[in-house]
PDB file of N, CA and C in Angstrom:
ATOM      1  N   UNK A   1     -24.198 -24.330   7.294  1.00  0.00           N
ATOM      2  CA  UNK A   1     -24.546 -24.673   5.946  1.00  0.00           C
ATOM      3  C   UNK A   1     -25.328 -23.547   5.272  1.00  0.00           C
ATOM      4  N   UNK A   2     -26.016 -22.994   6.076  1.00  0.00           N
ATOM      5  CA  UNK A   2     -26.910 -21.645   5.351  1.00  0.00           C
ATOM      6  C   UNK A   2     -25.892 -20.559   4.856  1.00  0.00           C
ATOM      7  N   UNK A   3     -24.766 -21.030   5.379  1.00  0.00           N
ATOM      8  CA  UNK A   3     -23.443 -19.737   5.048  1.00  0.00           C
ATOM      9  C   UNK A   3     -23.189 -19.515   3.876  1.00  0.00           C
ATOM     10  N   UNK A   4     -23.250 -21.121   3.405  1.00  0.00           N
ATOM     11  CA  UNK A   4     -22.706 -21.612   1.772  1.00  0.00           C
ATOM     12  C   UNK A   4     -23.789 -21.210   1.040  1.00  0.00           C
ATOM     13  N   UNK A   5     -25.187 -21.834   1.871  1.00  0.00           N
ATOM     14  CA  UNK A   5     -26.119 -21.266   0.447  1.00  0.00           C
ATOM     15  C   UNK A   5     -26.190 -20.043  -0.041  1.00  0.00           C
ATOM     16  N   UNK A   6     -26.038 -19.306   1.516  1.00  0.00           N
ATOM     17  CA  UNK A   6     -26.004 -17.527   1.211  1.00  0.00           C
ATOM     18  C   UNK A   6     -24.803 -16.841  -0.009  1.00  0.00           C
ATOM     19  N   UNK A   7     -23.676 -17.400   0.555  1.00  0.00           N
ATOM     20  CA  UNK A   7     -22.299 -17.526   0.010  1.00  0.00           C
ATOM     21  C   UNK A   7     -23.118 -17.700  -2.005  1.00  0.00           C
ATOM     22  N   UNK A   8     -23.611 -18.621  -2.107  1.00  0.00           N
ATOM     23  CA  UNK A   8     -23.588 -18.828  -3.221  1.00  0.00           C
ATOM     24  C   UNK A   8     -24.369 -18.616  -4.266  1.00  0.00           C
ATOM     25  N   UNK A   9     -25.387 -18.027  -3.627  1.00  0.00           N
ATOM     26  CA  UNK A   9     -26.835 -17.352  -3.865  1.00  0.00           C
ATOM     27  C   UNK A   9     -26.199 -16.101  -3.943  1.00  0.00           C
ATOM     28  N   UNK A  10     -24.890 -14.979  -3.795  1.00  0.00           N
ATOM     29  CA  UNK A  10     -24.434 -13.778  -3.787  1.00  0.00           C
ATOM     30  C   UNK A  10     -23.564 -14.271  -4.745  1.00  0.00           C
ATOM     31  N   UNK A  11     -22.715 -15.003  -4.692  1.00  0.00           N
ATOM     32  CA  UNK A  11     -22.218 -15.624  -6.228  1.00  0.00           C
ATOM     33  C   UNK A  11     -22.673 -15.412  -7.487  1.00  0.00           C
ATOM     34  N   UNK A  12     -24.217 -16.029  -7.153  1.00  0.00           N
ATOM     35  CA  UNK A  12     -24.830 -16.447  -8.761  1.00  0.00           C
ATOM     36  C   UNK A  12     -25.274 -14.803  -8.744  1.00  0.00           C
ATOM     37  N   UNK A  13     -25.958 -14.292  -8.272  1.00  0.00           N
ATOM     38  CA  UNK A  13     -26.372 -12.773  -8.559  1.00  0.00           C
ATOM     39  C   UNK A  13     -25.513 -11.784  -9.197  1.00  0.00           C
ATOM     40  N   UNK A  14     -23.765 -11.749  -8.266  1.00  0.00           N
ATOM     41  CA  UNK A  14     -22.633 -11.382  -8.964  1.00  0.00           C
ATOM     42  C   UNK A  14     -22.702 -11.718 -10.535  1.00  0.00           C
ATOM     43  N   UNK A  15     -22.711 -13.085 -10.756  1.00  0.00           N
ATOM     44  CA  UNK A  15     -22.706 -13.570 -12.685  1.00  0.00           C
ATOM     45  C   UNK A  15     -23.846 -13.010 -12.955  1.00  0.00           C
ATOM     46  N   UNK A  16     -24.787 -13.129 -12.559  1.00  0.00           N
ATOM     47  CA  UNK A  16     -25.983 -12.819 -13.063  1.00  0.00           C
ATOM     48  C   UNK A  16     -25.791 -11.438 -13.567  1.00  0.00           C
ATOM     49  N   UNK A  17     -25.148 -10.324 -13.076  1.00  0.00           N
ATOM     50  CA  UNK A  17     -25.181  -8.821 -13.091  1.00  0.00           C
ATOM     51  C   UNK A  17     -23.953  -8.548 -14.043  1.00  0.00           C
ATOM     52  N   UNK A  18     -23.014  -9.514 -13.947  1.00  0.00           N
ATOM     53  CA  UNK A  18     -21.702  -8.947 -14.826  1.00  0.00           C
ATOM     54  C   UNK A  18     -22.432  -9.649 -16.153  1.00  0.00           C
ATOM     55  N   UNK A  19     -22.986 -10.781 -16.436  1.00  0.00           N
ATOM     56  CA  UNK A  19     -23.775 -11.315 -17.909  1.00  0.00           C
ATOM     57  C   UNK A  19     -24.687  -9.746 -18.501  1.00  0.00           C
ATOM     58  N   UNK A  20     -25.021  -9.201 -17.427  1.00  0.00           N
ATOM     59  CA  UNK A  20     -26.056  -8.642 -18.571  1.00  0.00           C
ATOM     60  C   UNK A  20     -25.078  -6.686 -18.318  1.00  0.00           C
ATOM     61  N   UNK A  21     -24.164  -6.973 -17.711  1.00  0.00           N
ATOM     62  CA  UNK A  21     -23.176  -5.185 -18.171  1.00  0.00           C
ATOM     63  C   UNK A  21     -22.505  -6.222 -19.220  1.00  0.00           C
ATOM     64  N   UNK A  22     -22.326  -6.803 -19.165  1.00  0.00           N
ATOM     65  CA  UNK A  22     -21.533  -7.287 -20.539  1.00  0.00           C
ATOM     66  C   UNK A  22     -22.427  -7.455 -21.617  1.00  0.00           C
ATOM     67  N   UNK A  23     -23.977  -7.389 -21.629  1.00  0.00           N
ATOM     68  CA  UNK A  23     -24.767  -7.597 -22.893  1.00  0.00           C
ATOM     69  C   UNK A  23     -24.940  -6.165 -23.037  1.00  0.00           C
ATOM     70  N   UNK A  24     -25.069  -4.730 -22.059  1.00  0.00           N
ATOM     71  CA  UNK A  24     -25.285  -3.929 -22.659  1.00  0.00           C
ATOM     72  C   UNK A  24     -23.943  -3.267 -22.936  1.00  0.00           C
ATOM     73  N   UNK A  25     -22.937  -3.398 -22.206  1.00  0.00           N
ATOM     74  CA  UNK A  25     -21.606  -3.278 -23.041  1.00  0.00           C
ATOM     75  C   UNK A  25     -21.504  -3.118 -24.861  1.00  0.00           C
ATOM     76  N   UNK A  26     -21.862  -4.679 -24.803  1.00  0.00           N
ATOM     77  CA  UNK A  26     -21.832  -4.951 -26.427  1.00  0.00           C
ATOM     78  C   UNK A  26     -22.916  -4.470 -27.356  1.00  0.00           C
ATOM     79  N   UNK A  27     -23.974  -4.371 -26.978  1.00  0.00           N
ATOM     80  CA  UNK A  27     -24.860  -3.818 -27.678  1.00  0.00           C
ATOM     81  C   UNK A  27     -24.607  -1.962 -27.813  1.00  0.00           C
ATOM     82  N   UNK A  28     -24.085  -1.497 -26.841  1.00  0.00           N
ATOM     83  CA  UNK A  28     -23.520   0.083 -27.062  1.00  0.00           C
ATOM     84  C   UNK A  28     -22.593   0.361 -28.765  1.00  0.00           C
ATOM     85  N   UNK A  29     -21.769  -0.668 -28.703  1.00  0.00           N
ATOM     86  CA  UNK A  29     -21.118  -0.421 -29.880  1.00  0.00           C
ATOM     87  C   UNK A  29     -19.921   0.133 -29.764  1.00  0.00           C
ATOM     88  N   UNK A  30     -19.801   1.435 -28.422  1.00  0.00           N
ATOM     89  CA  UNK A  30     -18.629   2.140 -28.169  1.00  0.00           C
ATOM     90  C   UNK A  30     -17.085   1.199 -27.996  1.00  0.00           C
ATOM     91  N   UNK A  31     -16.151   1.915 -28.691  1.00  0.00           N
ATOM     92  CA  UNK A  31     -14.991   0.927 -29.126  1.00  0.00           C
ATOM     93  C   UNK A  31     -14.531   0.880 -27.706  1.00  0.00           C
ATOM     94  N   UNK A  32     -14.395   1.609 -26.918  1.00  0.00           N
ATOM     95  CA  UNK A  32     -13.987   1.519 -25.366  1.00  0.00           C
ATOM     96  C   UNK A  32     -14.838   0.457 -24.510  1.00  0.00           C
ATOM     97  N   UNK A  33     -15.762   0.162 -25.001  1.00  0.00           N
ATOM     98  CA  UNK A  33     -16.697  -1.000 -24.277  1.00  0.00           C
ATOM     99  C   UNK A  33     -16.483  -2.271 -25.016  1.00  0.00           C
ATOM    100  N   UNK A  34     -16.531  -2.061 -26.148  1.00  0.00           N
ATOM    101  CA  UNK A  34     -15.676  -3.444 -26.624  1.00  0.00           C
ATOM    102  C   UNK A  34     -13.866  -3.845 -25.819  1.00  0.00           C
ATOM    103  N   UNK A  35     -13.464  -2.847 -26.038  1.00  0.00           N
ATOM    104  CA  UNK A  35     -11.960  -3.265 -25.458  1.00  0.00           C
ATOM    105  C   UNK A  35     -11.824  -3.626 -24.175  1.00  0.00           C
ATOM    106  N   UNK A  36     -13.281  -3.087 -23.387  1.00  0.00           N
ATOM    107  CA  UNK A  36     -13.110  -3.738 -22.217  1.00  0.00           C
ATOM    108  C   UNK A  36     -13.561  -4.947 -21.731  1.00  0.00           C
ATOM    109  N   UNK A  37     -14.297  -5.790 -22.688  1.00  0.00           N
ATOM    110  CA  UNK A  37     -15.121  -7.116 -23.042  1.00  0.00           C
ATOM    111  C   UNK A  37     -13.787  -7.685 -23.350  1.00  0.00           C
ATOM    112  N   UNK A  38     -13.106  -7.014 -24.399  1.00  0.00           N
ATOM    113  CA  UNK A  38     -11.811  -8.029 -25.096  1.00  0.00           C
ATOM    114  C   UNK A  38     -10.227  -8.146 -23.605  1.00  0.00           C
ATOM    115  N   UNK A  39     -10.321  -7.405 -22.736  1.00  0.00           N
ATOM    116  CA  UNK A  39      -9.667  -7.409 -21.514  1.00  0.00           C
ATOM    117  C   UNK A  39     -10.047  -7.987 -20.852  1.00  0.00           C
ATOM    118  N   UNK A  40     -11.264  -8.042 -20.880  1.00  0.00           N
ATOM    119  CA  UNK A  40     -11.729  -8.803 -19.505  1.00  0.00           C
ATOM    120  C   UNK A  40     -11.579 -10.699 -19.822  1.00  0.00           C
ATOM    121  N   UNK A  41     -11.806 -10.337 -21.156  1.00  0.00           N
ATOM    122  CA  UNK A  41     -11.928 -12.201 -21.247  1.00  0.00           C
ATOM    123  C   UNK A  41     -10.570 -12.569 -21.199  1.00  0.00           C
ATOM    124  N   UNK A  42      -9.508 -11.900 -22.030  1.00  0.00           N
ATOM    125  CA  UNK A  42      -8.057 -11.766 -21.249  1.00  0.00           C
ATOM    126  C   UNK A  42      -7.673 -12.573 -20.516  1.00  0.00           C
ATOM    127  N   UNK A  43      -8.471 -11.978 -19.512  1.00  0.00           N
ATOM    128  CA  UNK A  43      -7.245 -11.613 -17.882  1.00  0.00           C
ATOM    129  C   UNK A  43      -8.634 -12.871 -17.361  1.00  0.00           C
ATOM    130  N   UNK A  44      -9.728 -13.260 -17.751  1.00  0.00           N
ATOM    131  CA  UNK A  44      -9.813 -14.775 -17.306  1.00  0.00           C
ATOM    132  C   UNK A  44      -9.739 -15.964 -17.801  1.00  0.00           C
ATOM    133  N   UNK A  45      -9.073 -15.353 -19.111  1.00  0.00           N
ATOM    134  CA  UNK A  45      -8.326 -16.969 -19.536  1.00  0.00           C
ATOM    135  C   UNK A  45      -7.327 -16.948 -19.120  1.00  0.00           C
ATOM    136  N   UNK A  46      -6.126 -15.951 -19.000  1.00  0.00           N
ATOM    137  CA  UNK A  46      -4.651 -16.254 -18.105  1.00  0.00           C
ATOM    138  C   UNK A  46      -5.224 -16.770 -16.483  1.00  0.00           C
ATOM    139  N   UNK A  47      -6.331 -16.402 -15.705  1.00  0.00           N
ATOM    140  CA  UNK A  47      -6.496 -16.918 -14.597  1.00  0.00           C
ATOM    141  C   UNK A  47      -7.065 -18.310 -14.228  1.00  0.00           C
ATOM    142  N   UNK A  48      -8.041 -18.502 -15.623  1.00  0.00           N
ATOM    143  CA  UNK A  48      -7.957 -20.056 -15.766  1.00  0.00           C
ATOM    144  C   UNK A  48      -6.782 -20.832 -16.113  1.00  0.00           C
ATOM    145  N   UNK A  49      -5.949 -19.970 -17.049  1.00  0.00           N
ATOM    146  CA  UNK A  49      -4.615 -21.214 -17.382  1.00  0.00           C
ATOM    147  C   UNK A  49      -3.732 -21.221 -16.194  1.00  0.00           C
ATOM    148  N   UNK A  50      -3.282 -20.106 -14.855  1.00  0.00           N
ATOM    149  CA  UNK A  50      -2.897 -20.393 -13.573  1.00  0.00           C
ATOM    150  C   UNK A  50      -3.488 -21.405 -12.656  1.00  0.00           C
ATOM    151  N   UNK A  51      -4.833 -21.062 -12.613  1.00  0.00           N
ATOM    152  CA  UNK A  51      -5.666 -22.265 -12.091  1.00  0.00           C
ATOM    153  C   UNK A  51      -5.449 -23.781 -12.504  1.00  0.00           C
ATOM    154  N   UNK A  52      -4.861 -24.236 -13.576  1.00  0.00           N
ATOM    155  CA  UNK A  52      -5.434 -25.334 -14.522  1.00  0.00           C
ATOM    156  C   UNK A  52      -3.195 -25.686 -14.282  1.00  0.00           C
ATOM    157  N   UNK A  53      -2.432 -24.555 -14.072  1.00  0.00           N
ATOM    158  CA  UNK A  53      -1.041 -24.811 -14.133  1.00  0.00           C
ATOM    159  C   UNK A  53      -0.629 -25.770 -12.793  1.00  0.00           C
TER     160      UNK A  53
END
């Protein structure tokens, strides 16, 4: 059971770290950092609509 907590406690840190490259992403302004915000959300809404198919 400590596997999962570990497991998921490296999870939340993962979100935790992509939330804030994605806040300074957007705050840069650079059009290449936007396009990669606008890709990324992309490619996890097609992986939610596979998930959800």
């Amino acid at each position: 059971m400590s596997y999962q907590f570990g497991e998921s406690r490296v999870d939340d840190d993962l979100t935790l770290l992509s939330e804030t490259l994605e806040e300074i992403l957007r705050s840069s302004g650079d059009p290449a950092d936007q396009k990669y915000i606008e890709l990324k959300a992309r490619a996890e809404q097609a992986l939610e609509e596979v998930k959800t198919a």
